[in-house]
C-alpha atoms as a PDB file:
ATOM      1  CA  UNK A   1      92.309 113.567 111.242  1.00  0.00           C
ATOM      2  CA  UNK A   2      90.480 111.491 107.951  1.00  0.00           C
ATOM      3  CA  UNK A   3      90.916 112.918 104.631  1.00  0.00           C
ATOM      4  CA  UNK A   4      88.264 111.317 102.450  1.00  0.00           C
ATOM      5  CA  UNK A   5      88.694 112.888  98.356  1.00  0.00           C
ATOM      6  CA  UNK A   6      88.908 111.935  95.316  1.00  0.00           C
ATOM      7  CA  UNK A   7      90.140 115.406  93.404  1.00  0.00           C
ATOM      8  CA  UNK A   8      92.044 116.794  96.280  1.00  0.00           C
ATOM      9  CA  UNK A   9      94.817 113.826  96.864  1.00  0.00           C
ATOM     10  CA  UNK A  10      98.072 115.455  95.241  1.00  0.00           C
ATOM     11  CA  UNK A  11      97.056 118.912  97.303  1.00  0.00           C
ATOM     12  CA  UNK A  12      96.557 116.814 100.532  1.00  0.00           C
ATOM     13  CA  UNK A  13      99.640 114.673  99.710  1.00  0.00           C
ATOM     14  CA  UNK A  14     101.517 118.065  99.140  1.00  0.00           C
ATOM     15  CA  UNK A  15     100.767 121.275 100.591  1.00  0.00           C
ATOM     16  CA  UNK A  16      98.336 120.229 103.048  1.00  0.00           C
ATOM     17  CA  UNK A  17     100.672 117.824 104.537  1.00  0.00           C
ATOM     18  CA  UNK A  18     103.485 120.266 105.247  1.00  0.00           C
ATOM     19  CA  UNK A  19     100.754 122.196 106.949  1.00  0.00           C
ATOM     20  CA  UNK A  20      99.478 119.444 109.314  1.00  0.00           C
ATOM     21  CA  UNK A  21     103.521 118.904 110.106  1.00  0.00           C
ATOM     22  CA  UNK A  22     104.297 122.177 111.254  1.00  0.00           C
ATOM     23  CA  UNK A  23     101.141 121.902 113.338  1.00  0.00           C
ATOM     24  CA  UNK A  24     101.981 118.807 115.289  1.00  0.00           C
ATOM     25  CA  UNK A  25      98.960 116.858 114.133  1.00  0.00           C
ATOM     26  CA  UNK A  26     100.375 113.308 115.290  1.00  0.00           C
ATOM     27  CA  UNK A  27      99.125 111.497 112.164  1.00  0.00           C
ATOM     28  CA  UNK A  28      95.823 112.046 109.615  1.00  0.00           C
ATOM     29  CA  UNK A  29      94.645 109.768 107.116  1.00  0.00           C
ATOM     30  CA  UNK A  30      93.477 109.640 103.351  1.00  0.00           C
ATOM     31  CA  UNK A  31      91.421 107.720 102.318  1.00  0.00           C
ATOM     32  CA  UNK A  32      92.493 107.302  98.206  1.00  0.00           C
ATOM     33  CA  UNK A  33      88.932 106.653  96.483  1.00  0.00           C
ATOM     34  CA  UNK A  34      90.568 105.955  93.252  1.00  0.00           C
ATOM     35  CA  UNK A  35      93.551 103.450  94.169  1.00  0.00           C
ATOM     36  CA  UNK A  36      90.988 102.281  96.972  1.00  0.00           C
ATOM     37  CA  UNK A  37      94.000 102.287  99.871  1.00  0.00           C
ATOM     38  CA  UNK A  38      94.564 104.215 103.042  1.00  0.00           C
ATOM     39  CA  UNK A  39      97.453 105.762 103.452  1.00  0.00           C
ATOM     40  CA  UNK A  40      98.669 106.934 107.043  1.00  0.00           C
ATOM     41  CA  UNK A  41     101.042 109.383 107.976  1.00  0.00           C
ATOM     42  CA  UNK A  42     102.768 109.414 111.498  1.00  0.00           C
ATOM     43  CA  UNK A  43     105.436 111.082 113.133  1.00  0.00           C
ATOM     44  CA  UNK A  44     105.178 114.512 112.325  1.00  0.00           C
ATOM     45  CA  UNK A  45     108.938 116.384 112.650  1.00  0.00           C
ATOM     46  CA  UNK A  46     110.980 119.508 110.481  1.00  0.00           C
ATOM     47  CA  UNK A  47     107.702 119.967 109.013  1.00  0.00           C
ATOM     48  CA  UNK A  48     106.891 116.516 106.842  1.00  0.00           C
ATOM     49  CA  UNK A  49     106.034 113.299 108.257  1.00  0.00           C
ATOM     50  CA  UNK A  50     108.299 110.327 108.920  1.00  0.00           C
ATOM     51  CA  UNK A  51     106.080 107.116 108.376  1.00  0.00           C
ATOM     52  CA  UNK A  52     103.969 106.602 105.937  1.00  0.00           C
ATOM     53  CA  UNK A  53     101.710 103.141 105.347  1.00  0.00           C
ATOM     54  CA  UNK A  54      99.965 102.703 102.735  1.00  0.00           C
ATOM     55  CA  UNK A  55      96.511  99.979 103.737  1.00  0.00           C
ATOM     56  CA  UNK A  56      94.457  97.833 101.372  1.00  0.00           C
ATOM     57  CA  UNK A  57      91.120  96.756 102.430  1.00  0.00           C
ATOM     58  CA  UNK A  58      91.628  93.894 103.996  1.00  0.00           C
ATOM     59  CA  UNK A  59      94.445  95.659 106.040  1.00  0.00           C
ATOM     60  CA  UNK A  60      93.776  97.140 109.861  1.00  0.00           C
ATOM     61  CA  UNK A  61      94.917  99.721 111.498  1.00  0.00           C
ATOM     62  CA  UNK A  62      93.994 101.549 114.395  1.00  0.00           C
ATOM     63  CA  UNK A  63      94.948 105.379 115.637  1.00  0.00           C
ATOM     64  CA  UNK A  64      97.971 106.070 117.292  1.00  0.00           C
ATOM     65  CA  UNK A  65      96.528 108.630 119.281  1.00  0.00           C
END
């Protein structure tokens, strides 16, 4: 899953990402407009995730899945 939002980031980085947790979803991404990085979230477990990575542009990354 790819989060792209500007306004929404401390509601995805919060609530939303308990959410996707509890729900299994292996990893989703945002895409942060503002601080122009990607930050990844993997290994979803007791509802939070246990990596995060945080990507500049001239970083790569591909899905786990």
């Amino acid at each position: 899953m790819v989060i792209c939002r500007d306004l929404w980031r401390l509601r995805d980085l919060g609530e939303m990402q308990g959410l996707y947790a509890k729900a299994a979803t292996p990893e989703y991404w945002i895409v942060n407009l503002v601080d122009r990085l990607l930050e990844v979230f993997r290994d979803p477990g007791e509802g939070r995730y246990r990596q995060l990575f945080s990507l500049s542009t001239s970083d790569r990354v591909s899905p786990q899945s």
